[in-house]
N, C-alpha and C. Protein backbone atom coordinates (compact mmCIF):
# COMPACT_ATOMS: atom_id res chain seq x y z
N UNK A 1 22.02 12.96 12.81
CA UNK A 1 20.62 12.63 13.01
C UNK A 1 20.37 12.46 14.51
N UNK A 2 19.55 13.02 14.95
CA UNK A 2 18.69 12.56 16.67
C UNK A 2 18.91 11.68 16.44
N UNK A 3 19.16 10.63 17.89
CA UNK A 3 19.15 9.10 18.11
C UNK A 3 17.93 8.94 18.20
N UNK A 4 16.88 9.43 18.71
CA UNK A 4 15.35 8.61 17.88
C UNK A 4 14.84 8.65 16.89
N UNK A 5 15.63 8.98 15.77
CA UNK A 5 14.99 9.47 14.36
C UNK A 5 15.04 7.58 14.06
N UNK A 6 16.50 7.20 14.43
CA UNK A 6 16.70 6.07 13.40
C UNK A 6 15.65 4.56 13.25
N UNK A 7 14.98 4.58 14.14
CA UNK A 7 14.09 3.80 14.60
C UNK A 7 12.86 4.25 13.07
N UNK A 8 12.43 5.44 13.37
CA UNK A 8 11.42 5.78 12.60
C UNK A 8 11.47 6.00 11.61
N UNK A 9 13.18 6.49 10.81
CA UNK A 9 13.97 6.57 9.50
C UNK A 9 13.85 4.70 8.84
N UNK A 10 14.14 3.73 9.95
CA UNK A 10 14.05 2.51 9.49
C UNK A 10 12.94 2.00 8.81
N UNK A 11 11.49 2.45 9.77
CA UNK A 11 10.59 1.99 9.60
C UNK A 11 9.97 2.80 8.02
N UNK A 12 10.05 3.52 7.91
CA UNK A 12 9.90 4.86 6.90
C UNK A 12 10.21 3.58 5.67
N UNK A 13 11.50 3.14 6.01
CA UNK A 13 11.82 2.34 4.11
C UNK A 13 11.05 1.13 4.07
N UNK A 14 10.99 0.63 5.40
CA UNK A 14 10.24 -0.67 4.79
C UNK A 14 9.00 -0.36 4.51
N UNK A 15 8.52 0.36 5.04
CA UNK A 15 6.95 0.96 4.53
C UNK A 15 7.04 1.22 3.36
N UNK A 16 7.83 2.27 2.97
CA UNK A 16 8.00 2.61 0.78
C UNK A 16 8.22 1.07 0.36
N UNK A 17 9.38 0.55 1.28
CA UNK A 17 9.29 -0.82 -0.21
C UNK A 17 7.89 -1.68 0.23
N UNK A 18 7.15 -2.13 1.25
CA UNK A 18 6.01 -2.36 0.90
C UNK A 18 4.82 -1.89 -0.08
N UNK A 19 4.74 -0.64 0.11
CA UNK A 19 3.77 -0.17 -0.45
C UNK A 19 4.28 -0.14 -2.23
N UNK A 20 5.35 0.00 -2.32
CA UNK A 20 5.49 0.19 -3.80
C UNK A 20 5.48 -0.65 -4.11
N UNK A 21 6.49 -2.13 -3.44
CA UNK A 21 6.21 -3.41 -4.37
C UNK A 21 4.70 -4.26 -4.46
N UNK A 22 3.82 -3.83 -3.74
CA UNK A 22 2.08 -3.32 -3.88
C UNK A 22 2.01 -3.17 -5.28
N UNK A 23 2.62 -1.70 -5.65
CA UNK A 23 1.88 -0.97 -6.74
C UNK A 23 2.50 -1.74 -7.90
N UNK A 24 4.14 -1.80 -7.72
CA UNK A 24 5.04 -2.35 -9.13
C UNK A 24 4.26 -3.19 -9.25
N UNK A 25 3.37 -4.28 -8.89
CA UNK A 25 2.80 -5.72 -9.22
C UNK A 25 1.83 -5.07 -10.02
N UNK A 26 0.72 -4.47 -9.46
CA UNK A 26 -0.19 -4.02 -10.11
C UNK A 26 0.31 -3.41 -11.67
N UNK A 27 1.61 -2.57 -11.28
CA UNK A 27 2.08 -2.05 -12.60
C UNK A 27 2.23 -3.15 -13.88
N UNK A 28 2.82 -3.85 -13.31
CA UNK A 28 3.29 -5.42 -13.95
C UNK A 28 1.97 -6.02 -14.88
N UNK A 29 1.26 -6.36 -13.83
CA UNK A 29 -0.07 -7.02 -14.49
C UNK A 29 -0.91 -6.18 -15.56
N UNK A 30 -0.78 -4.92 -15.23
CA UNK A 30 -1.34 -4.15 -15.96
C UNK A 30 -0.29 -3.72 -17.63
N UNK A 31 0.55 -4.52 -17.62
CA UNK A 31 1.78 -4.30 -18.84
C UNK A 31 1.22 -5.51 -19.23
N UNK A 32 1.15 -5.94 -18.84
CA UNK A 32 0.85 -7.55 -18.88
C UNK A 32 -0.66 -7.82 -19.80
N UNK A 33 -1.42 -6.57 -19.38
CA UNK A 33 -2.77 -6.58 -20.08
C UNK A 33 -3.97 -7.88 -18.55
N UNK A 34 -3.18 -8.17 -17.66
CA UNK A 34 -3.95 -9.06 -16.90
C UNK A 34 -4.69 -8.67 -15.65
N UNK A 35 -4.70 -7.18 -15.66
CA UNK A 35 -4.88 -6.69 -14.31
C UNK A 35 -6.94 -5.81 -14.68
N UNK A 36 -7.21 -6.43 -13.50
CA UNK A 36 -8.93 -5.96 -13.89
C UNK A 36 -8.57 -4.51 -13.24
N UNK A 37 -9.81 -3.60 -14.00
CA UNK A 37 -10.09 -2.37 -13.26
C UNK A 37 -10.12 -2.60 -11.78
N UNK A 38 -9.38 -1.85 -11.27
CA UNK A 38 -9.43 -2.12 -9.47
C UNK A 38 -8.74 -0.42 -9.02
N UNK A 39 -8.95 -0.10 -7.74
CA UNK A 39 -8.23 0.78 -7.20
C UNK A 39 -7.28 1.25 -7.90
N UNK A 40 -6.42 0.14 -7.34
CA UNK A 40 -4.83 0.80 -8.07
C UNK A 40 -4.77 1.18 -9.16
N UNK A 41 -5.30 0.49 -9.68
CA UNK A 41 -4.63 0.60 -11.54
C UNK A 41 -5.73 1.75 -12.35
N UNK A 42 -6.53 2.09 -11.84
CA UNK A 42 -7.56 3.48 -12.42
C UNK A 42 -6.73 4.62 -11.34
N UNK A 43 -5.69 4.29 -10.14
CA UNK A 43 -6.05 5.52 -9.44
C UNK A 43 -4.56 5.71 -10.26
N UNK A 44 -3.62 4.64 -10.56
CA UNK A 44 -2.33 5.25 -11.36
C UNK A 44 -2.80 5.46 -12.26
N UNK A 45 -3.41 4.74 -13.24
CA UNK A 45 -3.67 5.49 -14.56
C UNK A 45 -3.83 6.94 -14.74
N UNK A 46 -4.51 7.22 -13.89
CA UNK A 46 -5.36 8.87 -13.16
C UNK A 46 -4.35 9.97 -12.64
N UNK A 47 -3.05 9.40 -12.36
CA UNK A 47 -2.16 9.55 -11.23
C UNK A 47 -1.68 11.56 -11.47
N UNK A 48 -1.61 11.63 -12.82
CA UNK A 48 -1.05 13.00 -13.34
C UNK A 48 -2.31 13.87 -12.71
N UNK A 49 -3.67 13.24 -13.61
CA UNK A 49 -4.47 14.44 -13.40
C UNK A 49 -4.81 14.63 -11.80
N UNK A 50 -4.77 13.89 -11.25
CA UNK A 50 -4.63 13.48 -9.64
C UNK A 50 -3.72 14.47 -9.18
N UNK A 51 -2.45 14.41 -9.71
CA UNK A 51 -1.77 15.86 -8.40
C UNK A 51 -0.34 14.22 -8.02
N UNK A 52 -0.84 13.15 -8.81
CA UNK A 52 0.15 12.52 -7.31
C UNK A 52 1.30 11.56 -8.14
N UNK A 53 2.20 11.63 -7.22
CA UNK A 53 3.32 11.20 -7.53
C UNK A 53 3.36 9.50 -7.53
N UNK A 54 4.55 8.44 -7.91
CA UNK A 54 4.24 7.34 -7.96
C UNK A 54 3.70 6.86 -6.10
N UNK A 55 4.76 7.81 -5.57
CA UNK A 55 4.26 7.24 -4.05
C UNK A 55 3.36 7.62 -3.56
N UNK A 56 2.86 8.94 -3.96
CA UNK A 56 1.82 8.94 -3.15
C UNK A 56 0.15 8.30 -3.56
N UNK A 57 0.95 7.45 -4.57
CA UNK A 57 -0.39 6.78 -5.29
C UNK A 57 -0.11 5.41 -4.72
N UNK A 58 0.92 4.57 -4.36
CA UNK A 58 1.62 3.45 -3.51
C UNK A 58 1.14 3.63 -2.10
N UNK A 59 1.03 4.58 -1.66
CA UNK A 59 0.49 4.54 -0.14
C UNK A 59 -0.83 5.16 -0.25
N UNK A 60 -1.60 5.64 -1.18
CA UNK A 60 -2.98 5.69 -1.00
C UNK A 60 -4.11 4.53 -1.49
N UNK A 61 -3.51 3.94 -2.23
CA UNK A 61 -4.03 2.43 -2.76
C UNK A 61 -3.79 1.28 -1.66
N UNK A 62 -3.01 1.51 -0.89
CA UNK A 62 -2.42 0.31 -0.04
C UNK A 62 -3.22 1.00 1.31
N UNK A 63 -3.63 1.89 1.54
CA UNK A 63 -4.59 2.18 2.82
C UNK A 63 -5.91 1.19 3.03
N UNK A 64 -6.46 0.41 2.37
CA UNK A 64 -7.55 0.07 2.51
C UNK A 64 -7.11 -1.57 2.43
N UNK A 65 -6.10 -2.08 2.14
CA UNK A 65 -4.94 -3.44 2.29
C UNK A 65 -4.55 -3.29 4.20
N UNK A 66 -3.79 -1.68 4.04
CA UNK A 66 -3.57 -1.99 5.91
C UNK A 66 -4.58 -2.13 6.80
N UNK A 67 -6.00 -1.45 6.23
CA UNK A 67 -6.99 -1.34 7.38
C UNK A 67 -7.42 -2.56 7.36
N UNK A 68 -7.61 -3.42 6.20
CA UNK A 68 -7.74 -5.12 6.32
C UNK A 68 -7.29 -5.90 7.21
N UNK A 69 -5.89 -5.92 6.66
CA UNK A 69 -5.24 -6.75 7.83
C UNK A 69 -5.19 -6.14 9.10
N UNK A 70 -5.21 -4.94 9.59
CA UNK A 70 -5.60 -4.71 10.61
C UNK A 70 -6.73 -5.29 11.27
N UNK A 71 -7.88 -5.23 10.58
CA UNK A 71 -8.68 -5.30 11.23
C UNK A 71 -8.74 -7.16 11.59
N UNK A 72 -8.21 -7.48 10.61
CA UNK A 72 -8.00 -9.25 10.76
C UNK A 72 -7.30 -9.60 11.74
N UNK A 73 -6.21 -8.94 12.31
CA UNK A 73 -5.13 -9.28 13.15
C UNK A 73 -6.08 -8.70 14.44
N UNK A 74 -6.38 -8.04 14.23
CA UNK A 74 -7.42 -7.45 15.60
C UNK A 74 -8.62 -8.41 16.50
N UNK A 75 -8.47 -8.88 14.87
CA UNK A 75 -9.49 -9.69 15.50
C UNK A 75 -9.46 -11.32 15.35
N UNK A 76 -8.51 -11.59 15.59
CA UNK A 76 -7.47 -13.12 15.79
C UNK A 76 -7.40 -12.89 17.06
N UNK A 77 -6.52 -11.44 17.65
CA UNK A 77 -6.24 -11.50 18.72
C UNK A 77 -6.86 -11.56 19.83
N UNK A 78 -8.46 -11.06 19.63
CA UNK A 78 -9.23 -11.52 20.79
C UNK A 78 -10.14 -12.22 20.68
N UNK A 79 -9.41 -12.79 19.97
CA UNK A 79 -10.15 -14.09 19.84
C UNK A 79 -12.10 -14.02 18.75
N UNK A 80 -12.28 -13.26 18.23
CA UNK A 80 -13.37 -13.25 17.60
C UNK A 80 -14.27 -14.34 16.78
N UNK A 81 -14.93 -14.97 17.14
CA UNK A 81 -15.09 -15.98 16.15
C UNK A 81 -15.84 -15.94 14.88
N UNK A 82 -15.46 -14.68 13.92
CA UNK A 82 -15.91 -14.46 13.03
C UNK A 82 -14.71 -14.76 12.15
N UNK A 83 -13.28 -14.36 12.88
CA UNK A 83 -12.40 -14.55 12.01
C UNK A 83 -11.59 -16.20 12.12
């Protein structure tokens, strides 16, 4: 492997296990019978006729979670006083 892959090979897994242990919960609750219609759980349900695999339904449900906290941490940091 290139010596700069491993940096970005690292970051690569913790991102899948974030985003999936995201979705497994949702999966969970939804076995569970406790999970309301939301994103996730209509866009897996959907997931076949969709084209998408478990992950790429784990990192398209969790896009609108990162732009959150993004935007929260963004705005801690300069101080905003909204947040």
């Amino acid at each position: 492997m290139q010596w700069f892959r491993r940096e970005a090979e690292e970051q690569r897994v913790r991102d899948i296990h974030m985003v999936t242990h995201l979705l497994d919960d949702v999966k969970q609750r939804m076995s569970q019978g406790i999970c309301p219609p939301c994103l996730a759980s209509e866009t897996y349900t959907q997931r076949e006729k969709l084209g998408l695999d478990e992950l790429d339904v784990s990192y398209t449900v969790s896009s609108p979670f990162g732009a959150g906290i993004e935007t929260v941490r963004s705005g801690k940091s300069t101080g905003s006083p909204n947040y």
